[in-house]
PDB file of N, CA and C in Angstrom:
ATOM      1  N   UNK A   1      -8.094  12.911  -1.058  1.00  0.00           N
ATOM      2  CA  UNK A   1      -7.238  13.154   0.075  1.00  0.00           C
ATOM      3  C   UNK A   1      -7.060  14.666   0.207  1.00  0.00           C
ATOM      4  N   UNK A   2      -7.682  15.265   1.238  1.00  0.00           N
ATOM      5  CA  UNK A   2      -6.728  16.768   1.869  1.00  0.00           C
ATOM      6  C   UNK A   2      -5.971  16.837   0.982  1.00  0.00           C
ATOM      7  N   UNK A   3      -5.140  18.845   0.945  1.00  0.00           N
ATOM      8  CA  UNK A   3      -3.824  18.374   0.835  1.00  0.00           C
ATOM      9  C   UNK A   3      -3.180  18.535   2.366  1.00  0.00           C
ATOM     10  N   UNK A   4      -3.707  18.938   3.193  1.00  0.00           N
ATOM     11  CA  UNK A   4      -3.128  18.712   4.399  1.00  0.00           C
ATOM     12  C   UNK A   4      -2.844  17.322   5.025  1.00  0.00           C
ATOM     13  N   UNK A   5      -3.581  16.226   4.370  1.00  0.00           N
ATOM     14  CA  UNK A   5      -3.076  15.191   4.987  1.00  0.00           C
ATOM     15  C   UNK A   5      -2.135  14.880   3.911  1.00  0.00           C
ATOM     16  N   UNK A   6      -2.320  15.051   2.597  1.00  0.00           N
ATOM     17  CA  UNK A   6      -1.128  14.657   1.520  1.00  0.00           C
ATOM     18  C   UNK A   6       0.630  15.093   1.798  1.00  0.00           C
ATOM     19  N   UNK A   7       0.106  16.477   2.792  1.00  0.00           N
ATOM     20  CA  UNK A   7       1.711  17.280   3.489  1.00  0.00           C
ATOM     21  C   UNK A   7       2.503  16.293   4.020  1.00  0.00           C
ATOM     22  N   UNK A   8       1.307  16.045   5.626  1.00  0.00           N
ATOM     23  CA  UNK A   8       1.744  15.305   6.136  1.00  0.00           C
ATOM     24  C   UNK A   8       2.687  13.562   6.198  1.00  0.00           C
ATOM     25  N   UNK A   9       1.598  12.886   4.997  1.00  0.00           N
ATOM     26  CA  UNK A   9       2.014  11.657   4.567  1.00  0.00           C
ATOM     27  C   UNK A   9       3.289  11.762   3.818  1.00  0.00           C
ATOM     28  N   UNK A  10       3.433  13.008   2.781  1.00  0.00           N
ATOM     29  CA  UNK A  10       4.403  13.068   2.197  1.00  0.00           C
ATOM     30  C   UNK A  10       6.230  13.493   3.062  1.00  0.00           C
ATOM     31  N   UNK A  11       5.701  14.617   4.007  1.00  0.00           N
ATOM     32  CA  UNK A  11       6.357  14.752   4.790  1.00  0.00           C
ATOM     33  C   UNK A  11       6.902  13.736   6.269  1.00  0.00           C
ATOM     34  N   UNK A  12       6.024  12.981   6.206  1.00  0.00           N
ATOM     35  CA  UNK A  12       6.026  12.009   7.355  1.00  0.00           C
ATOM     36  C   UNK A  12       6.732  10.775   6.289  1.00  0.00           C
ATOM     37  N   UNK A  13       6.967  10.042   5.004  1.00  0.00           N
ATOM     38  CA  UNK A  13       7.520   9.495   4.777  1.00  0.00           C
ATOM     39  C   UNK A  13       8.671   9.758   4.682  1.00  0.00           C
ATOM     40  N   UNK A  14       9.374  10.860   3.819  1.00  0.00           N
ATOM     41  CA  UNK A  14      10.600  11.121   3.705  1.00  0.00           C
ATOM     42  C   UNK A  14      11.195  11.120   5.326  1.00  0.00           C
ATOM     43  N   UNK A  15      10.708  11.783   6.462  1.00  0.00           N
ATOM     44  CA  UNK A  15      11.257  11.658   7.518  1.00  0.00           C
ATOM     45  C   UNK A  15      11.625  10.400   7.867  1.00  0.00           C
ATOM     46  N   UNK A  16      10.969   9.390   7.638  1.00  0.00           N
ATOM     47  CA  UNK A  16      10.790   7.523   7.837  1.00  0.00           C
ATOM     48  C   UNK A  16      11.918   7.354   7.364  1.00  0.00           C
ATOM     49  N   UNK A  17      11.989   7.377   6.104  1.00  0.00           N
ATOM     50  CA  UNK A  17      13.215   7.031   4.923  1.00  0.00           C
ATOM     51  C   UNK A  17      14.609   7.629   5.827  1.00  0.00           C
ATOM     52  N   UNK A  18      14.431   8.516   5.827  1.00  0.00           N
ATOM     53  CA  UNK A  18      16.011   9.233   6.002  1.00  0.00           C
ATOM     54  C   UNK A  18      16.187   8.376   7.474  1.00  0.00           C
ATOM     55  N   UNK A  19      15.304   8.482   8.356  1.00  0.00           N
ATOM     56  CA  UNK A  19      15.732   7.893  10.106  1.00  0.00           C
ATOM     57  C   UNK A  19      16.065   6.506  10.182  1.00  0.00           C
ATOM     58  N   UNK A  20      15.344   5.627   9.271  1.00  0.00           N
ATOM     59  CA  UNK A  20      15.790   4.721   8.705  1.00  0.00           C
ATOM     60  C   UNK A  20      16.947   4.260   7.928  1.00  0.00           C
ATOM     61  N   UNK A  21      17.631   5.551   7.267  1.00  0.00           N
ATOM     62  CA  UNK A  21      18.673   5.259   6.629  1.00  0.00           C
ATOM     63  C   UNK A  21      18.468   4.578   4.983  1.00  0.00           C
ATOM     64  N   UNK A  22      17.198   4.636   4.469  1.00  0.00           N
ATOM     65  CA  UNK A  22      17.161   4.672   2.846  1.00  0.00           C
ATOM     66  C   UNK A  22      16.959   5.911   2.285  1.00  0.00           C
ATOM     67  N   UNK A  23      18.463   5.437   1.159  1.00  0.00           N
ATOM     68  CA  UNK A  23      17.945   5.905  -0.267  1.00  0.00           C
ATOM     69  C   UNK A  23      16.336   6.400  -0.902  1.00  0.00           C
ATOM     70  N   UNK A  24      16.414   7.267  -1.293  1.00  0.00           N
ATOM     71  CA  UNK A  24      14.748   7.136  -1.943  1.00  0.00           C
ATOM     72  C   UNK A  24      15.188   5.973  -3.162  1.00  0.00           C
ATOM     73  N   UNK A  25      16.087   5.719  -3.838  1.00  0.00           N
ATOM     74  CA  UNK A  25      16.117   4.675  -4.712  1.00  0.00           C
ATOM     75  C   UNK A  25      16.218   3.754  -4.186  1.00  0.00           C
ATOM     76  N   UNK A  26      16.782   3.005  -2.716  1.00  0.00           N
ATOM     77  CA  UNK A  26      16.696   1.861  -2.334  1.00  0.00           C
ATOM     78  C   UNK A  26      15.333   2.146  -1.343  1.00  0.00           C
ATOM     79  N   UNK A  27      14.412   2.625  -1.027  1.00  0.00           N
ATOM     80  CA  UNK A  27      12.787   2.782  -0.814  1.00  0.00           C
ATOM     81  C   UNK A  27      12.313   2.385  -2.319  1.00  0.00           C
ATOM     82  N   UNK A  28      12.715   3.042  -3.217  1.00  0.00           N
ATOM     83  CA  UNK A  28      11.716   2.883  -4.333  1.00  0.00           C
ATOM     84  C   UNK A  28      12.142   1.530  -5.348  1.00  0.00           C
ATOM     85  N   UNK A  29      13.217   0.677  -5.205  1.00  0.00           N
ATOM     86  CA  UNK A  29      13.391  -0.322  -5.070  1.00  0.00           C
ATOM     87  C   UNK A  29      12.338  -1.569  -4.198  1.00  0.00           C
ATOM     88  N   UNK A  30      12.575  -1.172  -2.820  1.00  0.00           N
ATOM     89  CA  UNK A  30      11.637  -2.327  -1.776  1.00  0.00           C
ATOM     90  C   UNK A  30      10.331  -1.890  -2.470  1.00  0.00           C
ATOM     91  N   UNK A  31       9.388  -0.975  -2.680  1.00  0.00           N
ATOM     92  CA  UNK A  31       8.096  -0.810  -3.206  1.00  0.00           C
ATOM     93  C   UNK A  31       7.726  -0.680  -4.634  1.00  0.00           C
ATOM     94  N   UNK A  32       8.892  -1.285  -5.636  1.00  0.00           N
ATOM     95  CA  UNK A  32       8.684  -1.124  -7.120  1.00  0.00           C
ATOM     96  C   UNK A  32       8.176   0.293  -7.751  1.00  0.00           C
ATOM     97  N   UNK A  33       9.098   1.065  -6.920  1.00  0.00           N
ATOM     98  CA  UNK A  33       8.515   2.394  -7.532  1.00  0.00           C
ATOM     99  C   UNK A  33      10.091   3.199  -8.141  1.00  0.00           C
ATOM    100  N   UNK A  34      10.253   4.013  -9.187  1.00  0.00           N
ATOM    101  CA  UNK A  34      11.531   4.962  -9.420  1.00  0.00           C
ATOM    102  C   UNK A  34      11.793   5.681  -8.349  1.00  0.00           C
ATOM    103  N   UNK A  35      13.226   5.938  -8.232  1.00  0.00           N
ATOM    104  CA  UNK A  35      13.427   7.025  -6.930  1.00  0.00           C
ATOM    105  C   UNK A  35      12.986   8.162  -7.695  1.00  0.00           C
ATOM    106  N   UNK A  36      12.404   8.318  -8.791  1.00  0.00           N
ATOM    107  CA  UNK A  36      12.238   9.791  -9.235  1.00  0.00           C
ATOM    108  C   UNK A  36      10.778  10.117  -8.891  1.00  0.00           C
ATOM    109  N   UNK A  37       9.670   9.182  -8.571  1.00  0.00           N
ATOM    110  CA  UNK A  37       8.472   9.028  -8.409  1.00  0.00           C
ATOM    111  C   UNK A  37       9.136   9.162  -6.945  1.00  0.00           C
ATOM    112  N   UNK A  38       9.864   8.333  -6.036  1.00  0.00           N
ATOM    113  CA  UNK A  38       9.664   8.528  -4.536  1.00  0.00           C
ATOM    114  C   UNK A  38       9.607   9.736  -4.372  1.00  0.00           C
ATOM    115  N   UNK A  39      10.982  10.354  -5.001  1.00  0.00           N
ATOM    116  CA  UNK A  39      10.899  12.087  -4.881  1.00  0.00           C
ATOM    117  C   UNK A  39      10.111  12.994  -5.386  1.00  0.00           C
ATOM    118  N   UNK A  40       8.907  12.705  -6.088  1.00  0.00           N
ATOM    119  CA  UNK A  40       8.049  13.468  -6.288  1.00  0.00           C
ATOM    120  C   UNK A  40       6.800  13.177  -5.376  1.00  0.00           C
ATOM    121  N   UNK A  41       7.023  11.729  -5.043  1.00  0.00           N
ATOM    122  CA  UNK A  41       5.829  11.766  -3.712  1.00  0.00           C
ATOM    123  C   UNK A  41       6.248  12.500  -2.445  1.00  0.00           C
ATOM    124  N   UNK A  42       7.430  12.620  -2.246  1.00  0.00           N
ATOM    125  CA  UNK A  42       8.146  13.162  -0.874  1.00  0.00           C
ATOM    126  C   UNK A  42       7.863  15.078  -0.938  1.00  0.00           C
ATOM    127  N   UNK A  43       7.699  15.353  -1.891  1.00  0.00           N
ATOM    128  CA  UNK A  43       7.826  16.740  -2.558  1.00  0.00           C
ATOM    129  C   UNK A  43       6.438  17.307  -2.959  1.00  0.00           C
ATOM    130  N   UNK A  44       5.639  16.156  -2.859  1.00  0.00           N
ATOM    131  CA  UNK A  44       3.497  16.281  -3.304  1.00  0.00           C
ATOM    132  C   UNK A  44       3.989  16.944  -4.466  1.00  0.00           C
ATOM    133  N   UNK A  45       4.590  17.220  -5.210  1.00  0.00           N
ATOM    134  CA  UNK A  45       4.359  17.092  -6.990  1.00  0.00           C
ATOM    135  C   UNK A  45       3.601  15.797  -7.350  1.00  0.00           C
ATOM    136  N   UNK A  46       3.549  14.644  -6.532  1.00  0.00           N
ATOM    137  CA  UNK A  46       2.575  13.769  -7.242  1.00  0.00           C
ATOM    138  C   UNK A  46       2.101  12.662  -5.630  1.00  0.00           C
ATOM    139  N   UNK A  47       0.766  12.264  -5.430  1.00  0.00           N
ATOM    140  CA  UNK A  47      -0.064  11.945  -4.669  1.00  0.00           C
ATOM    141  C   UNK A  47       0.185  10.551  -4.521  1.00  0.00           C
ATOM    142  N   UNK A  48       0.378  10.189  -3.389  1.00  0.00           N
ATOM    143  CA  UNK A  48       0.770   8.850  -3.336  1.00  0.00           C
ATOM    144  C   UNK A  48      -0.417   7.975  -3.443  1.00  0.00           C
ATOM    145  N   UNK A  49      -0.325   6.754  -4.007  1.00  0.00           N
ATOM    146  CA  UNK A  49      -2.431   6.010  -3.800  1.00  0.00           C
ATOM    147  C   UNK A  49      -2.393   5.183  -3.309  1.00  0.00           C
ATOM    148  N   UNK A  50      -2.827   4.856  -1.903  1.00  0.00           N
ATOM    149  CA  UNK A  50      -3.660   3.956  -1.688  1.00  0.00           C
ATOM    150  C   UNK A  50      -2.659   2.784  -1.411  1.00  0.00           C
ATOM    151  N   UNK A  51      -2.593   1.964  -2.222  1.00  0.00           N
ATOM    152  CA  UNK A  51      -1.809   0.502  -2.587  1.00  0.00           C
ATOM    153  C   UNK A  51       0.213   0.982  -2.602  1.00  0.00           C
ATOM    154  N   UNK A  52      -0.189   1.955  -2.917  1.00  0.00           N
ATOM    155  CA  UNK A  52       1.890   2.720  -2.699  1.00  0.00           C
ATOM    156  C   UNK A  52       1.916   2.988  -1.099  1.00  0.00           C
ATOM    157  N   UNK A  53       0.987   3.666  -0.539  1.00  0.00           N
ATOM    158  CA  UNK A  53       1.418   4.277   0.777  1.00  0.00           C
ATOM    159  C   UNK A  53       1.406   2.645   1.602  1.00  0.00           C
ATOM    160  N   UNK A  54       0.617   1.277   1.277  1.00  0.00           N
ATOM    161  CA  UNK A  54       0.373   0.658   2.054  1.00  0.00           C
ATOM    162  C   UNK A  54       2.375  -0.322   1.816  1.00  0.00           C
ATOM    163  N   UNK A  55       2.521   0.393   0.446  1.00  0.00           N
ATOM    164  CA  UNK A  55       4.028  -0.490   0.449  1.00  0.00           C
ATOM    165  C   UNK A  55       4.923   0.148   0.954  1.00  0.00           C
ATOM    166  N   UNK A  56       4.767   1.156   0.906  1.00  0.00           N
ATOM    167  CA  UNK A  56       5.648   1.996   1.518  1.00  0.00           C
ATOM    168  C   UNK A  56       5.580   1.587   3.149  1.00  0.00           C
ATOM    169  N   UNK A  57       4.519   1.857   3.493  1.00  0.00           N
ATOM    170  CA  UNK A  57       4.788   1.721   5.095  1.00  0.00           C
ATOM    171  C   UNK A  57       5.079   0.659   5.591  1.00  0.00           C
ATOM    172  N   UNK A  58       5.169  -0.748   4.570  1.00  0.00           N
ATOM    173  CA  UNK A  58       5.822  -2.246   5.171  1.00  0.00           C
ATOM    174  C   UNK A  58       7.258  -1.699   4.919  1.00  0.00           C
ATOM    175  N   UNK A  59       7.563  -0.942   3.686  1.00  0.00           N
ATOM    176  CA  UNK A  59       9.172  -1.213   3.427  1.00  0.00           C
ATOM    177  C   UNK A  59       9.686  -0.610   4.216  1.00  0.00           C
ATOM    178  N   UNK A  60       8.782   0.479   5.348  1.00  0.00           N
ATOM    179  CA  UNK A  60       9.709   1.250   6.206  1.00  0.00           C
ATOM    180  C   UNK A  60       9.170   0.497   7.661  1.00  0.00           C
ATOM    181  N   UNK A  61       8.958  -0.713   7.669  1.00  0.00           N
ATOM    182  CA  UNK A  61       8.501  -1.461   9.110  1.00  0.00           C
ATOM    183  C   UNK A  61       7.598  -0.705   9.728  1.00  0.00           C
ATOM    184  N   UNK A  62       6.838   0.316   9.407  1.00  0.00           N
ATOM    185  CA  UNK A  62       6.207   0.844  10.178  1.00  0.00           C
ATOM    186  C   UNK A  62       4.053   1.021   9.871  1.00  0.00           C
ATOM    187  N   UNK A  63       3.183   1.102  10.622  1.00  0.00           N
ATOM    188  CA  UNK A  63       1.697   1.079  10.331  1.00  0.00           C
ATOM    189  C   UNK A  63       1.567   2.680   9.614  1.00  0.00           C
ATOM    190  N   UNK A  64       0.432   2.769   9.407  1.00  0.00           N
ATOM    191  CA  UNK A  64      -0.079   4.393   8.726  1.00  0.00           C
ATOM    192  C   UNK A  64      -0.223   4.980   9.922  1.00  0.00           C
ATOM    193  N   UNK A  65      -0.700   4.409  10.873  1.00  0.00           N
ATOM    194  CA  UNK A  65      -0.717   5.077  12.108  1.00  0.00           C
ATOM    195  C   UNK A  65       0.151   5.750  12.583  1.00  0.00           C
ATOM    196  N   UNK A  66       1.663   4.895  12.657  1.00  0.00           N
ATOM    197  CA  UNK A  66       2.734   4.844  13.499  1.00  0.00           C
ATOM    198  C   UNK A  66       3.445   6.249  12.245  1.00  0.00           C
ATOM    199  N   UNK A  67       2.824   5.676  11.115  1.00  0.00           N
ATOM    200  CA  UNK A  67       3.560   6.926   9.920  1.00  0.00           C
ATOM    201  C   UNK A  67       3.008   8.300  10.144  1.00  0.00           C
ATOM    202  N   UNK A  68       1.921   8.152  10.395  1.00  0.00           N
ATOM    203  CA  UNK A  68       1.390   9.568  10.706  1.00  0.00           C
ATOM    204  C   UNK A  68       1.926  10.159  12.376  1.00  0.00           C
ATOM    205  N   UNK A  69       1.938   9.333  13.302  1.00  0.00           N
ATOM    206  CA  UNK A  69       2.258   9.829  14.610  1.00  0.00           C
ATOM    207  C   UNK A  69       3.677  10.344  14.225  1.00  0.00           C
ATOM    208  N   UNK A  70       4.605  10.254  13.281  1.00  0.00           N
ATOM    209  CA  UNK A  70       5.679  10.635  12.942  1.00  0.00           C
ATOM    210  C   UNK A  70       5.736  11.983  12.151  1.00  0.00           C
ATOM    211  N   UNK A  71       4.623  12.451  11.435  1.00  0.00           N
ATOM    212  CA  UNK A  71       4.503  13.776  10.953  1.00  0.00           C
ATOM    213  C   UNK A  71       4.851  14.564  12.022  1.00  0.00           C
ATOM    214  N   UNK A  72       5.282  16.124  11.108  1.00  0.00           N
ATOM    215  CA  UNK A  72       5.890  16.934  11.795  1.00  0.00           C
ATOM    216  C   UNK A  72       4.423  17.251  12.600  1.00  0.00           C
ATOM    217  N   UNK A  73       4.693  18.324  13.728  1.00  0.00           N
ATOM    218  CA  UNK A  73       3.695  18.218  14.430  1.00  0.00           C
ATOM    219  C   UNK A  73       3.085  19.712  14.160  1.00  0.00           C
ATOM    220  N   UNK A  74       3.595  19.919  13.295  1.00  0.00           N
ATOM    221  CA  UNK A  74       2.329  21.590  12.484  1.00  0.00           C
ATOM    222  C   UNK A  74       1.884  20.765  11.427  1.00  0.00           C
ATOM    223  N   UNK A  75       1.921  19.828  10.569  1.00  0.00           N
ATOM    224  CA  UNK A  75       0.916  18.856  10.173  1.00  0.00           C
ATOM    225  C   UNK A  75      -0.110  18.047  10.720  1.00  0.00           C
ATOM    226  N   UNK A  76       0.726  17.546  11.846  1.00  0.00           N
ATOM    227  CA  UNK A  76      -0.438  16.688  13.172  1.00  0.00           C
ATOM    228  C   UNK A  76      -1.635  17.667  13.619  1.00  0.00           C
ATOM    229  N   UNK A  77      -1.387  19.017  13.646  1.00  0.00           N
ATOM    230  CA  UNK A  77      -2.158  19.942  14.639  1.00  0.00           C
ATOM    231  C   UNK A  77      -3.078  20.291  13.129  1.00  0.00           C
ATOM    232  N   UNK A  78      -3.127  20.770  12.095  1.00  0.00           N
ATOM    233  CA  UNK A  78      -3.584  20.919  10.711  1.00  0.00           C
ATOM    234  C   UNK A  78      -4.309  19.781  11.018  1.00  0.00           C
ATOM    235  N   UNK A  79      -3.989  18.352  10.905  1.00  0.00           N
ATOM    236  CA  UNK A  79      -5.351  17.391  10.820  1.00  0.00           C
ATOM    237  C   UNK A  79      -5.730  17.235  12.462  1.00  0.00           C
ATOM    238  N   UNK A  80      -5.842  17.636  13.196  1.00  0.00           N
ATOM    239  CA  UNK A  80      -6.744  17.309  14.401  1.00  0.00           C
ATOM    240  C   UNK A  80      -6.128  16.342  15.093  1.00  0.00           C
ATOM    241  N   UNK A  81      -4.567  16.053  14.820  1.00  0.00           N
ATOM    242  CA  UNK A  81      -4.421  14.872  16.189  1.00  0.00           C
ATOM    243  C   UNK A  81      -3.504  15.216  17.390  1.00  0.00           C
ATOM    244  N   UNK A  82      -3.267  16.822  17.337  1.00  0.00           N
ATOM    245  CA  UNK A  82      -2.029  17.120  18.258  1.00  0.00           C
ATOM    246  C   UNK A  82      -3.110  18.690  18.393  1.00  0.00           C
ATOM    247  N   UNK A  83      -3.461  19.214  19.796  1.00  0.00           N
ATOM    248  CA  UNK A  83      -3.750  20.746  19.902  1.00  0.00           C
ATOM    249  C   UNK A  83      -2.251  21.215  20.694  1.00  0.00           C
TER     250      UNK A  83
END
């Protein structure tokens, strides 16, 4: 993975979480993960994989798509989906 798309995903979840109104411990609860791991995925001290980002994005009702159209948009423009 980039780390420009790792910014984004990382940065585009925590935004999810908070607009949503979870805890990173009640997120890392719904996806069997520590809130100390959520906060190090939210922070890219550590890379989310694969099978986490796909739990993550049910526990926040939302697609990877819909997660990424939610990145800030100097991340969106970095990967090619916003000029």
């Amino acid at each position: 993975m980039s780390d420009a798309l790792a910014l984004a995903i990382a940065r585009a979840i925590r935004a999810e979480r908070s607009r949503v109104g979870l805890t990173q411990e009640e997120l890392g609860e719904r996806v069997g993960l520590h809130r100390a791991t959520v906060g190090a995925i939210e922070t890219m001290t550590r890379h989310v994989y694969a099978h986490e980002l796909a739990d993550i994005c049910d526990a926040l009702d939302v697609t990877l798509d819909e997660l990424l159209a939610k990145a800030p948009k100097t991340d969106r423009r970095k990967l090619g989906f916003d000029r």
